[in-house]
C-alpha atoms as a PDB file:
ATOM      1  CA  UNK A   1       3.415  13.539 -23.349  1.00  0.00           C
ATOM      2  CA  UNK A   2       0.904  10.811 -22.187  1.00  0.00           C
ATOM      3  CA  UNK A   3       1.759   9.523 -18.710  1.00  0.00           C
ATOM      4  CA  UNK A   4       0.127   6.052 -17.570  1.00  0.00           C
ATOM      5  CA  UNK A   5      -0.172   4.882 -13.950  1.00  0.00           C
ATOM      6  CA  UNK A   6      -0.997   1.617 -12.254  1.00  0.00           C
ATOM      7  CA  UNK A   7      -2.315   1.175  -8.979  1.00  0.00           C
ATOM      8  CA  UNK A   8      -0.176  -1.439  -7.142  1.00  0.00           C
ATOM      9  CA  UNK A   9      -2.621  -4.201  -5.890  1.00  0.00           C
ATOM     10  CA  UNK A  10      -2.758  -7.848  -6.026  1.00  0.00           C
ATOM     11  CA  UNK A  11      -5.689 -10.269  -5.776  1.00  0.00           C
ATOM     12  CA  UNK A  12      -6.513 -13.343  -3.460  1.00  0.00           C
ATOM     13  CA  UNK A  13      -9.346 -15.735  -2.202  1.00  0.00           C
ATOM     14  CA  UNK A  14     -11.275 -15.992   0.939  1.00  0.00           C
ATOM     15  CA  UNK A  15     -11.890 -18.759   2.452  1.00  0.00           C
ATOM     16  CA  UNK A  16     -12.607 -17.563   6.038  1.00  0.00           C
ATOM     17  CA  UNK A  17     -10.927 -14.881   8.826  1.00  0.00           C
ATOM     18  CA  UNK A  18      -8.411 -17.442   9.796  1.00  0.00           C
ATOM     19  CA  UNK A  19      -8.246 -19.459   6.744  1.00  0.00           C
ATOM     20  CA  UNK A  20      -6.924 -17.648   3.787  1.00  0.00           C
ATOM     21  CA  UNK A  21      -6.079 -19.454   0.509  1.00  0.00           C
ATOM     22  CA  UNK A  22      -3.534 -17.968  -0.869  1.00  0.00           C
ATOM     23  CA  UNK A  23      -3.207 -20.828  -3.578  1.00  0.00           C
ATOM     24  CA  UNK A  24      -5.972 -18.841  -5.651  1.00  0.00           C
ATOM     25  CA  UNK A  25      -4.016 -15.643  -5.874  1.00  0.00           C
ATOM     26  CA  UNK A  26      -4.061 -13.590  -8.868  1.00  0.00           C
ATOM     27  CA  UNK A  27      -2.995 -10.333 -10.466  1.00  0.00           C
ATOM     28  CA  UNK A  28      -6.657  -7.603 -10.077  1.00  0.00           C
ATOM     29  CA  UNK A  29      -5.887  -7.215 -13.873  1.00  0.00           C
ATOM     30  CA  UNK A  30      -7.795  -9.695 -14.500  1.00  0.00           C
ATOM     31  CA  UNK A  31     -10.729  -8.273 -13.225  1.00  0.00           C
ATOM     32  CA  UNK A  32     -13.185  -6.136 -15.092  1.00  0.00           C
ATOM     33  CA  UNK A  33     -14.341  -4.049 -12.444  1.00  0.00           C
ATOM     34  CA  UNK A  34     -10.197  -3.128 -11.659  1.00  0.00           C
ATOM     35  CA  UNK A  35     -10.192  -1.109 -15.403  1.00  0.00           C
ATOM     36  CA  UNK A  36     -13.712   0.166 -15.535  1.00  0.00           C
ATOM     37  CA  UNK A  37     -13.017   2.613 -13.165  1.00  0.00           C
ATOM     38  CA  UNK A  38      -9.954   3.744 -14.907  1.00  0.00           C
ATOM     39  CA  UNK A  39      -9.233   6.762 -17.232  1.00  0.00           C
ATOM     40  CA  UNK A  40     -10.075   5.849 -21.162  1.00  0.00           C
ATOM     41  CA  UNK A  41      -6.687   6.599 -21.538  1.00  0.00           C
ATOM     42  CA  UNK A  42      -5.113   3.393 -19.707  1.00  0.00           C
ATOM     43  CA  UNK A  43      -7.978   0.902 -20.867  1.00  0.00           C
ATOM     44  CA  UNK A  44      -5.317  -0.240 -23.976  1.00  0.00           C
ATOM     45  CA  UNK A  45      -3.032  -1.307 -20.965  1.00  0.00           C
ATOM     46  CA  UNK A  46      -4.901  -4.099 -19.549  1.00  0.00           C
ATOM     47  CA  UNK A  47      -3.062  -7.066 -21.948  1.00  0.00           C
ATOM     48  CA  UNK A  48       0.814  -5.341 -21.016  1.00  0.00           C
ATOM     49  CA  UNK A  49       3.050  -6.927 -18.506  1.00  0.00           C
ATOM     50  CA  UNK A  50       3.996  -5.322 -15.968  1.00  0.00           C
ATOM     51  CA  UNK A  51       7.370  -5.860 -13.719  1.00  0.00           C
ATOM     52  CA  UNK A  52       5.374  -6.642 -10.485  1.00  0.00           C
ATOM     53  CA  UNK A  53       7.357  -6.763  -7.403  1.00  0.00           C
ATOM     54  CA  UNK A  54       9.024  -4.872  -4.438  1.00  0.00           C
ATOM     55  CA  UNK A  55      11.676  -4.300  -7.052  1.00  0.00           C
ATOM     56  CA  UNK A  56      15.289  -5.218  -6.702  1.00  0.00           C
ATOM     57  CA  UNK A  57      14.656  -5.221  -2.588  1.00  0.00           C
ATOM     58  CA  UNK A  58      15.027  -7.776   0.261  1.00  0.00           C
ATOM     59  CA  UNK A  59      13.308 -10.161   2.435  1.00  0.00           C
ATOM     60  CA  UNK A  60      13.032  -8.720   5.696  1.00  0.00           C
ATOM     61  CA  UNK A  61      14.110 -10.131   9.073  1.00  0.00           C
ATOM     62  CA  UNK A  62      10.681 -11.693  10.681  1.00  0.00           C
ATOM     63  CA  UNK A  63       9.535  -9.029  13.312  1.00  0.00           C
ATOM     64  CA  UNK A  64      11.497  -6.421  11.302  1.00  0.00           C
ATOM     65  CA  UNK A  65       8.077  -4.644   9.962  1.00  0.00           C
ATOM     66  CA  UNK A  66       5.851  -5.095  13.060  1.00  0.00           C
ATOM     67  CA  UNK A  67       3.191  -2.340  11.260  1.00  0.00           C
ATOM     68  CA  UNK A  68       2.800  -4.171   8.045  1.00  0.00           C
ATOM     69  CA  UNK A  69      -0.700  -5.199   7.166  1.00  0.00           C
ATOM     70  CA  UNK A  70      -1.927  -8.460   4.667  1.00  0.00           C
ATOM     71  CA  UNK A  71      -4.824  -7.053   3.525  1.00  0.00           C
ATOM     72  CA  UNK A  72      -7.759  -9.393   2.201  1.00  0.00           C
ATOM     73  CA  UNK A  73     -10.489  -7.460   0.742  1.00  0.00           C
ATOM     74  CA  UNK A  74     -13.515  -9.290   0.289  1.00  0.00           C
ATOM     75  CA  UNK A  75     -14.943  -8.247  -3.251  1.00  0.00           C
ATOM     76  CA  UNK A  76     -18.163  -8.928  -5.457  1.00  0.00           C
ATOM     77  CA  UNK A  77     -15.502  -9.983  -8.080  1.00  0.00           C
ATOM     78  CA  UNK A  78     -13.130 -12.023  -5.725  1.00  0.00           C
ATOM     79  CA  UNK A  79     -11.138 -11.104  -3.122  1.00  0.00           C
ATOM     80  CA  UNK A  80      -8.196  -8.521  -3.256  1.00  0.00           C
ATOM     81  CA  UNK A  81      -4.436  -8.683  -1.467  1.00  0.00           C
ATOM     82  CA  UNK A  82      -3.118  -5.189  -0.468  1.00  0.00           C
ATOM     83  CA  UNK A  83      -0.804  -3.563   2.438  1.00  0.00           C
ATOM     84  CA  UNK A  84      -2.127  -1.509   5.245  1.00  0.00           C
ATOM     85  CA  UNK A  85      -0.280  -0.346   8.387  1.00  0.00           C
ATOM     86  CA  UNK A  86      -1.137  -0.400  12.205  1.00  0.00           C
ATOM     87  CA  UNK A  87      -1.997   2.606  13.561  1.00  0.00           C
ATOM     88  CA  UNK A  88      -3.696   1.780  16.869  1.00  0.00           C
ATOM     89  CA  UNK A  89      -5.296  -1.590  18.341  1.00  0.00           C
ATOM     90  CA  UNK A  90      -8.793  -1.012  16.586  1.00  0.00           C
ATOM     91  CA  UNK A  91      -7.681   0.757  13.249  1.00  0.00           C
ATOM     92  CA  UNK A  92      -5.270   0.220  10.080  1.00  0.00           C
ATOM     93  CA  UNK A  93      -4.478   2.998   7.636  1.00  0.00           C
ATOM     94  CA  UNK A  94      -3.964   1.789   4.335  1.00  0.00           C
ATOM     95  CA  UNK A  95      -5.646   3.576   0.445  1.00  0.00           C
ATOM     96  CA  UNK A  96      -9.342   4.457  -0.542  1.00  0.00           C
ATOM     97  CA  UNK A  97      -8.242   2.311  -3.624  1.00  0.00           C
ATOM     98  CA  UNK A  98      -7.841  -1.168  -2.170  1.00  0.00           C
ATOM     99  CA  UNK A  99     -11.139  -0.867  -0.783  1.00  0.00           C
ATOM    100  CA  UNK A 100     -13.787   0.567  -2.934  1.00  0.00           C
ATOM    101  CA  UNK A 101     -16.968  -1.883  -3.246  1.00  0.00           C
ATOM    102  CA  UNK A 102     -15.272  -3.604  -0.514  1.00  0.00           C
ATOM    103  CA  UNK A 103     -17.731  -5.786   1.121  1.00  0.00           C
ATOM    104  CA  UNK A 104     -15.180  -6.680   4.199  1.00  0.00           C
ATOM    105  CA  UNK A 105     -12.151  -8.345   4.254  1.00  0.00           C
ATOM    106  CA  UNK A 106      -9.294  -9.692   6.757  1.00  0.00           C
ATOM    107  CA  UNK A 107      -6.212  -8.119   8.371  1.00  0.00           C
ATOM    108  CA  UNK A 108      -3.412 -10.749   8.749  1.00  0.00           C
ATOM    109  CA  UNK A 109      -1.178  -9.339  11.196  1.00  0.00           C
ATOM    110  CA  UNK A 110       2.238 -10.088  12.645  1.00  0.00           C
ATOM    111  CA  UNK A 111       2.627 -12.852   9.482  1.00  0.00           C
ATOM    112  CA  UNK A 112       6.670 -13.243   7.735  1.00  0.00           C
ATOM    113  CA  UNK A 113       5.358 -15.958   5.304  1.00  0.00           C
ATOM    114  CA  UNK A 114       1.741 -15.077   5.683  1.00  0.00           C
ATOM    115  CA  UNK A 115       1.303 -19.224   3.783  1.00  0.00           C
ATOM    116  CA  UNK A 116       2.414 -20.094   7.281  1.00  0.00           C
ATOM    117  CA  UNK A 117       0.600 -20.361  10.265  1.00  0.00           C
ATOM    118  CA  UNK A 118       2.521 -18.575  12.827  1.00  0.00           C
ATOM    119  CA  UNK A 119       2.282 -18.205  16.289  1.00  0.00           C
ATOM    120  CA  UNK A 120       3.062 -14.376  15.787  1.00  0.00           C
ATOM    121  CA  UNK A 121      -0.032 -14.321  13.429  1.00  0.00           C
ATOM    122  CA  UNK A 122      -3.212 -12.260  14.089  1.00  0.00           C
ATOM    123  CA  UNK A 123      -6.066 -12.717  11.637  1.00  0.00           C
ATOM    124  CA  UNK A 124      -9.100  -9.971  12.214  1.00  0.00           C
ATOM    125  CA  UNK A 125     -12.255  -9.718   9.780  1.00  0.00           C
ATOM    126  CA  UNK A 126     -13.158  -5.988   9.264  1.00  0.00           C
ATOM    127  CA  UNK A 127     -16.893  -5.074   7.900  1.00  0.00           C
ATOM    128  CA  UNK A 128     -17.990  -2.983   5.137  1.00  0.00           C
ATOM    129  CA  UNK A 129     -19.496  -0.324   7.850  1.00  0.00           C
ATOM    130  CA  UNK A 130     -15.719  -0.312   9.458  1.00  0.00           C
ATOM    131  CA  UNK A 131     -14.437   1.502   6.503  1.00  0.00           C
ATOM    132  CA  UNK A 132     -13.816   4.778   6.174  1.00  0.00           C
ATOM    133  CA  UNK A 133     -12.476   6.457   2.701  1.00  0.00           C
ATOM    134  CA  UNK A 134     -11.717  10.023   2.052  1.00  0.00           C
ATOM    135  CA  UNK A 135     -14.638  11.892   0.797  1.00  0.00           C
ATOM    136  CA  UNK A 136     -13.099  13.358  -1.877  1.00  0.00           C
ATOM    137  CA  UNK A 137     -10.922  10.197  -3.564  1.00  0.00           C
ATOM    138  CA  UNK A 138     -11.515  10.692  -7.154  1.00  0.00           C
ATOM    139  CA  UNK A 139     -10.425   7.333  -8.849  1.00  0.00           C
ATOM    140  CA  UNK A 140      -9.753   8.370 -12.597  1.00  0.00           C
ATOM    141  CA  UNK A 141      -7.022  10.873 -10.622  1.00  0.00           C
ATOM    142  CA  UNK A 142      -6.331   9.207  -7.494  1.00  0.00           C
ATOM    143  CA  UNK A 143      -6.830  12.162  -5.482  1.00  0.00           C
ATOM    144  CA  UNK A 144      -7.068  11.590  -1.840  1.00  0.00           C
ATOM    145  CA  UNK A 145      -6.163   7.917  -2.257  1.00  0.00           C
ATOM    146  CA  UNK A 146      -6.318   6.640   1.585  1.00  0.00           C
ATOM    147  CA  UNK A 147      -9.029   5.078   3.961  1.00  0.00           C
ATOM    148  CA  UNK A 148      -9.161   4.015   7.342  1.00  0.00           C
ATOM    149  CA  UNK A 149     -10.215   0.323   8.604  1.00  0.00           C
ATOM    150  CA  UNK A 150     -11.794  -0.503  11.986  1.00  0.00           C
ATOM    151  CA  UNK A 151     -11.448  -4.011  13.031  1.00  0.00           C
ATOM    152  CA  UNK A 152     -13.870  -6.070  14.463  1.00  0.00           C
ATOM    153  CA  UNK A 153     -11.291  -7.124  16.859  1.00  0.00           C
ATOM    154  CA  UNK A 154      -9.003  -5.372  18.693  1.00  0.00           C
ATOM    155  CA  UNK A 155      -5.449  -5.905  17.785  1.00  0.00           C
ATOM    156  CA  UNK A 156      -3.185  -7.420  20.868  1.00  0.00           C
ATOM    157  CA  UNK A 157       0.011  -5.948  19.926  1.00  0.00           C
ATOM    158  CA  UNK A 158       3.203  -8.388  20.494  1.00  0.00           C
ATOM    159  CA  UNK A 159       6.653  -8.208  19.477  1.00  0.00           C
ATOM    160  CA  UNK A 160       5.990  -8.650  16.121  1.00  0.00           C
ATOM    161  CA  UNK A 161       2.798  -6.686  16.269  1.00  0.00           C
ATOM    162  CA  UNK A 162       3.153  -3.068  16.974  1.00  0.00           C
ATOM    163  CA  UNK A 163       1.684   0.509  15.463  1.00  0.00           C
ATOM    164  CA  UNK A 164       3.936   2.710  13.407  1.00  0.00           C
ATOM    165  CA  UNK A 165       4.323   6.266  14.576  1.00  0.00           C
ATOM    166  CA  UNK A 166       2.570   8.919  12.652  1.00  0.00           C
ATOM    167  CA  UNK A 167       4.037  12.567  11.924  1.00  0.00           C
ATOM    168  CA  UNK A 168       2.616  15.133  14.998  1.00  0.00           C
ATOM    169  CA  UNK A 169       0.325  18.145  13.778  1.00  0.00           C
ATOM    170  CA  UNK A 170       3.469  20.078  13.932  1.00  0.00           C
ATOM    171  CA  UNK A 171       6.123  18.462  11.743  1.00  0.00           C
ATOM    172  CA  UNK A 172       6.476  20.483   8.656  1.00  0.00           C
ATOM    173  CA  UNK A 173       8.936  18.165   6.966  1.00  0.00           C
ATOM    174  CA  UNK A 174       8.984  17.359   3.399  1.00  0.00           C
ATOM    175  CA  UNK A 175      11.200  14.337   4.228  1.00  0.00           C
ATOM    176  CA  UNK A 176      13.374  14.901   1.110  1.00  0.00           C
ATOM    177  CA  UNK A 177      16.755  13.163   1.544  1.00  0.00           C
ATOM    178  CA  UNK A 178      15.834  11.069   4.254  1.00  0.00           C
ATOM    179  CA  UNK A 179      16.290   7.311   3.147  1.00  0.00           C
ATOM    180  CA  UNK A 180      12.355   5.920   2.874  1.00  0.00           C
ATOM    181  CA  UNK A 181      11.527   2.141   3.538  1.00  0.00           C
ATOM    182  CA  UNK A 182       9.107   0.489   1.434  1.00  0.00           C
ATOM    183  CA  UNK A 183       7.162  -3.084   2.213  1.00  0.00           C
ATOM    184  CA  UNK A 184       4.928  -5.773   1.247  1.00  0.00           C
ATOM    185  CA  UNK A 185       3.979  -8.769  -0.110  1.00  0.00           C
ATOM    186  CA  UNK A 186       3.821  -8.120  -3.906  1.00  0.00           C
ATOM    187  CA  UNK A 187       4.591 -10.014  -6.599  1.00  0.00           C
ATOM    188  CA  UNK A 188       7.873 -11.998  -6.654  1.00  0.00           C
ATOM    189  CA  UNK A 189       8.358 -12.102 -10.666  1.00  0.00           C
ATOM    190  CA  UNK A 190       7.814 -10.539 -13.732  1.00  0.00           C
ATOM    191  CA  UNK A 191       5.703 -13.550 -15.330  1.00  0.00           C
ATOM    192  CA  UNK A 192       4.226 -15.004 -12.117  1.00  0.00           C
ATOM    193  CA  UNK A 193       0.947 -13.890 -11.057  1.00  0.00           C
ATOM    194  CA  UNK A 194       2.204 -15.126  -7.454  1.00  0.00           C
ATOM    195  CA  UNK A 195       2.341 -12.180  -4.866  1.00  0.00           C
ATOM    196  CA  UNK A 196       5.310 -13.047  -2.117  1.00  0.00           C
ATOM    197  CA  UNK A 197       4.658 -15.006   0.467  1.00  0.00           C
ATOM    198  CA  UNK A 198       7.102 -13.504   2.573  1.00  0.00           C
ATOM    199  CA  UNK A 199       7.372  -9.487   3.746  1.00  0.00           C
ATOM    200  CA  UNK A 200       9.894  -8.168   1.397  1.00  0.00           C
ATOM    201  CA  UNK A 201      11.467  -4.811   1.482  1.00  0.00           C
ATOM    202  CA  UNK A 202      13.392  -1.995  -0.503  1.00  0.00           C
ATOM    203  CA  UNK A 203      15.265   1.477   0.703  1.00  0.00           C
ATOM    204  CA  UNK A 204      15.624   4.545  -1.466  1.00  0.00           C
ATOM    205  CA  UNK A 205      15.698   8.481  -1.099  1.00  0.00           C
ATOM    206  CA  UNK A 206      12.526  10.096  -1.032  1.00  0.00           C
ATOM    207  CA  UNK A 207      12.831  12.983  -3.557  1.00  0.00           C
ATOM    208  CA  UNK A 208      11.466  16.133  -3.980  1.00  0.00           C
ATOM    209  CA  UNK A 209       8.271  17.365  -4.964  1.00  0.00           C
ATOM    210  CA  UNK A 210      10.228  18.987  -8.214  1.00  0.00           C
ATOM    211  CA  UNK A 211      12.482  16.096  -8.567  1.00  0.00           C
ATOM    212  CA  UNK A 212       9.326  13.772  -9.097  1.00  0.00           C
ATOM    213  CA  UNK A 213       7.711  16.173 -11.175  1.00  0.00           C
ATOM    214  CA  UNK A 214      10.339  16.258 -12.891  1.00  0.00           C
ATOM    215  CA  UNK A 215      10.951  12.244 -13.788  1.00  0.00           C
ATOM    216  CA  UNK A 216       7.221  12.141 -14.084  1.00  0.00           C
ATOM    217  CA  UNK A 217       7.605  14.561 -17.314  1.00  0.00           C
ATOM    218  CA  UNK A 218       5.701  17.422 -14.977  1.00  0.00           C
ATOM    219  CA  UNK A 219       2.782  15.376 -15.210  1.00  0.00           C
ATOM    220  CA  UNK A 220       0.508  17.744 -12.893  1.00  0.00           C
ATOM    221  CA  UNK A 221      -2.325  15.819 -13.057  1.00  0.00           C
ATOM    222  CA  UNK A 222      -0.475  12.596 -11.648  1.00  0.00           C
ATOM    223  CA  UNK A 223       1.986  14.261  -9.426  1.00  0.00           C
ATOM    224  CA  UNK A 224       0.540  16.892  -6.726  1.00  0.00           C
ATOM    225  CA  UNK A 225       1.841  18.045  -3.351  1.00  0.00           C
ATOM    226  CA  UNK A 226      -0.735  15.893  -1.944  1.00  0.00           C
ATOM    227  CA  UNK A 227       2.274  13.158  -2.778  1.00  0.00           C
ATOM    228  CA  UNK A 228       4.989  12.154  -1.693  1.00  0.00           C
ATOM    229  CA  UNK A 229       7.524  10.165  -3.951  1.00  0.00           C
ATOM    230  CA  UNK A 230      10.510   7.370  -3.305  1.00  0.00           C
ATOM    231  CA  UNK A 231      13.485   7.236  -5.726  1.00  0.00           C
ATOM    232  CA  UNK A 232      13.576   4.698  -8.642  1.00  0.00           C
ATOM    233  CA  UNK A 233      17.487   4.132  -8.422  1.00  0.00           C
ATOM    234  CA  UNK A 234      18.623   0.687  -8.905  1.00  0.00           C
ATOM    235  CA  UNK A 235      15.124  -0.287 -10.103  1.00  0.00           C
ATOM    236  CA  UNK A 236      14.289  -0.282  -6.615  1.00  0.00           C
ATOM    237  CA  UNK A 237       9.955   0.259  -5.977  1.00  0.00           C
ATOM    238  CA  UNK A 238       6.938  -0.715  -4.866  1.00  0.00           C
ATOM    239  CA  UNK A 239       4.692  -2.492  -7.177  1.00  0.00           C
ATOM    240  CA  UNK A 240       1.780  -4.669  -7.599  1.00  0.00           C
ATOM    241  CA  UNK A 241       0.320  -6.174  -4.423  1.00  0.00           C
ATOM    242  CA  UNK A 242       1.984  -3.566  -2.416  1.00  0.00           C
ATOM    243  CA  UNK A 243      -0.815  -0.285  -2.818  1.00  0.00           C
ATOM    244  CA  UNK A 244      -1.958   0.498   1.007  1.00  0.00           C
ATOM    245  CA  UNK A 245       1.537  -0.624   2.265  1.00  0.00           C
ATOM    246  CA  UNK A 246       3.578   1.579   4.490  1.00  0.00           C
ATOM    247  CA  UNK A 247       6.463   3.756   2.997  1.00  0.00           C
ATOM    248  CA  UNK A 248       8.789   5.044   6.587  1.00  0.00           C
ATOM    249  CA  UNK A 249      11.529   6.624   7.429  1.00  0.00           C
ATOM    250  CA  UNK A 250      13.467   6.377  10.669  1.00  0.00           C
ATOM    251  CA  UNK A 251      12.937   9.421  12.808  1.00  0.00           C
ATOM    252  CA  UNK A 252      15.484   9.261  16.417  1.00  0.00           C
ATOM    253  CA  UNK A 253      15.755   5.213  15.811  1.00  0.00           C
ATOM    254  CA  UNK A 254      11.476   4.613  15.749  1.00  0.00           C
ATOM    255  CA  UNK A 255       9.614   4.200  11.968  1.00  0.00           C
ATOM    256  CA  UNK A 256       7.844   6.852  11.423  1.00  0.00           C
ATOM    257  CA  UNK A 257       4.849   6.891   8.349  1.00  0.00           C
ATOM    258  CA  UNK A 258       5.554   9.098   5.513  1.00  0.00           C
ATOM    259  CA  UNK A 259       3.666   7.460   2.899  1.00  0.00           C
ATOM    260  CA  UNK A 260       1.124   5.063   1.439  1.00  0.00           C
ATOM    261  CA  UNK A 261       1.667   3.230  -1.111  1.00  0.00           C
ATOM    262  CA  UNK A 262      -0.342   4.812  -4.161  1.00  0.00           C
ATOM    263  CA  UNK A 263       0.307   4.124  -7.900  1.00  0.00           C
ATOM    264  CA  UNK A 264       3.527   3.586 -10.187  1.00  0.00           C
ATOM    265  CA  UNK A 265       4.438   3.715 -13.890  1.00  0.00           C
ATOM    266  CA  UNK A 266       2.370   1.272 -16.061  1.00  0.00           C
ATOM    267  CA  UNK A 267       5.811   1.318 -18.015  1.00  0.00           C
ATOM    268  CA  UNK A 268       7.341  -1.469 -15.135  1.00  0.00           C
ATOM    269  CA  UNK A 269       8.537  -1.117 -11.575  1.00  0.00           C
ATOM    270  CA  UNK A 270      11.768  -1.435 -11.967  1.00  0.00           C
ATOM    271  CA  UNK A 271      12.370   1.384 -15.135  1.00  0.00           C
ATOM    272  CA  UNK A 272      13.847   3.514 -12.585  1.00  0.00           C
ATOM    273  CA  UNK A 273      11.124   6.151 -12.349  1.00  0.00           C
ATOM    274  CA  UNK A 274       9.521   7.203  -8.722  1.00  0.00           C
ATOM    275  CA  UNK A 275       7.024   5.483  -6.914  1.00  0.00           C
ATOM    276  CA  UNK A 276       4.376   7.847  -5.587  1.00  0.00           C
ATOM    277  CA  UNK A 277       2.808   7.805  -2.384  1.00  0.00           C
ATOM    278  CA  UNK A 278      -0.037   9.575  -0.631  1.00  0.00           C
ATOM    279  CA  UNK A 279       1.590  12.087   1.535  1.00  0.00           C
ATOM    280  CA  UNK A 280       0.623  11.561   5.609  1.00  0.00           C
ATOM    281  CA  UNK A 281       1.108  14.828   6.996  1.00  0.00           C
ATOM    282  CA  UNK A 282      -1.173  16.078   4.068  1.00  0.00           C
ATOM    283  CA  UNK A 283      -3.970  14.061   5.357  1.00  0.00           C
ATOM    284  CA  UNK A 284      -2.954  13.679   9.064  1.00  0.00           C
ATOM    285  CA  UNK A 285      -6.099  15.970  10.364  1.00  0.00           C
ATOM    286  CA  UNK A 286      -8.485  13.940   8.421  1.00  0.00           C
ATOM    287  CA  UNK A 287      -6.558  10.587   9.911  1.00  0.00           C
ATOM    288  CA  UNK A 288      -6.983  11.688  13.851  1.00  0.00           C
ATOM    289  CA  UNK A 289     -10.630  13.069  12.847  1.00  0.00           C
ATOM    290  CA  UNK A 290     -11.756   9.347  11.632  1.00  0.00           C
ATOM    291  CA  UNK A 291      -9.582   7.370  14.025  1.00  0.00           C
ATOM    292  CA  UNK A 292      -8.954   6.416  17.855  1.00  0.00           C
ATOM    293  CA  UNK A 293      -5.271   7.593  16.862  1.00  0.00           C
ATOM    294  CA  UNK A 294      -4.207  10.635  19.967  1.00  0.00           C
ATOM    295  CA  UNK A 295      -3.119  14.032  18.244  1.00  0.00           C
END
């Protein structure tokens, strides 16, 4: 059986570090560049519609997500809207896919309705030379689908601007049955090409590596332990807008980083199948080795 995937990103404008126009958002399908780097296989999906939102979740509290990341990367074709996460005052974490041919961008951080300018806000350019993506992401797979972002700025953390803790060298955890936390600004309908303007959430078990397998119809060449995947139920998921985004669980009361957001099924977001994730601990070595983050 054919499986399909979509990568869950959104598009915006630039207008300037501090000065984002979010009017001109758009969905990346739109863009050319977004399927030419894509498998022959999913090229006849470009004219489907896909349900394109944090699926059946919430709006969060403001402050509640003091990691999450508006990411504005600045391409040749326009500019792109993903998630990232804070991971120390110079760096964000967030995938290679949001930022390949990324020519720079800006981190909005600390926003609830990014479309408002907040006094919580932070709003730090990055350059292209500040990025740093795994050397062995492989887009037609999406193997080794995360990169690291040094801002220009340091970050001043605040109440509503804080790192999220990453796994130590030592945890061996799968995280299976722990209740994971998904976030971002994605898409708020089915027919709109508007992305949320407000942090939205949803909360679902992550699953086992078989389990996902298993929903995934043991699509091997999607699903590999190098993932890390959050129940469907309720039609509860990540989806468009949200790729780079944080997926946590709550380790003795503190969010701890699990996951980044990766790719979903083209069928819709809310079909009920698992959202997969790039799995931390995996990659935690190659994280510390490219960042200011302490072991």
């Amino acid at each position: 059986m054919k499986i399909s995937v979509v990568l869950l990103i959104g598009v915006a404008a630039v207008t300037a570090a501090a000065e984002i126009d979010w009017s001109k958002v758009r969905p990346i399908e739109d863009f050319d560049h977004y399927w030419a780097r894509l498998p022959q296989e999913l090229q006849s999906l470009r004219y489907s519609v896909p349900s394109s939102r944090i699926t059946n979740g919430n709006e969060a509290r403001p402050g509640q997500f003091p990691y999450q990341v508006a990411l504005v990367i600045n391409l040749d074709q326009g500019s792109a809207l993903c998630g990232a996460s804070i991971i120390s005052n110079d760096y964000i974490l967030t995938a290679a896919h949001c930022v390949i041919g990324a020519l720079g961008g800006t981190a909005l951080l600390g926003a609830h309705n990014r479309l408002n300018n907040e006094p919580s806000q932070q709003s730090i350019v990055f350059e292209a030379d500040g990025i740093t993506i795994h050397p062995e992401y492989t887009a037609n797979t999406i193997r080794n689908d995360v990169a690291l972002i040094r801002l220009t700025n340091s970050i001043e953390f605040n109440e509503r601007v804080q790192p999220v803790g990453l796994p130590s060298r030592q945890d061996g955890r799968t995280f299976s049955g722990m209740m994971g936390t998904v976030s971002g600004f994605g898409r708020t309908s089915d027919t709109s090409s508007s992305t949320s303007p407000v942090v939205r959430f949803a909360i679902n078990p992550i699953i086992t590596f078989a389990n996902c397998l298993d929903q995934w119809n043991n699509a091997m060449h999607v699903i590999q332990p190098q993932n890390i995947c959050l129940s469907g139920n309720g039609g509860r998921s990540s989806c468009n807008g949200d790729s780079g985004g944080p997926l946590t669980v709550q380790d003795n009361g503190e969010s701890l980083l699990v996951g980044i957001v990766s790719f979903g099924s083209s069928a819709g977001c809310a079909i009920g199948r698992p959202s997969v994730y790039v799995r931390v601990t995996h990659f935690l070595d190659w994280i510390l080795e490219n960042s200011d983050v302490e072991a």
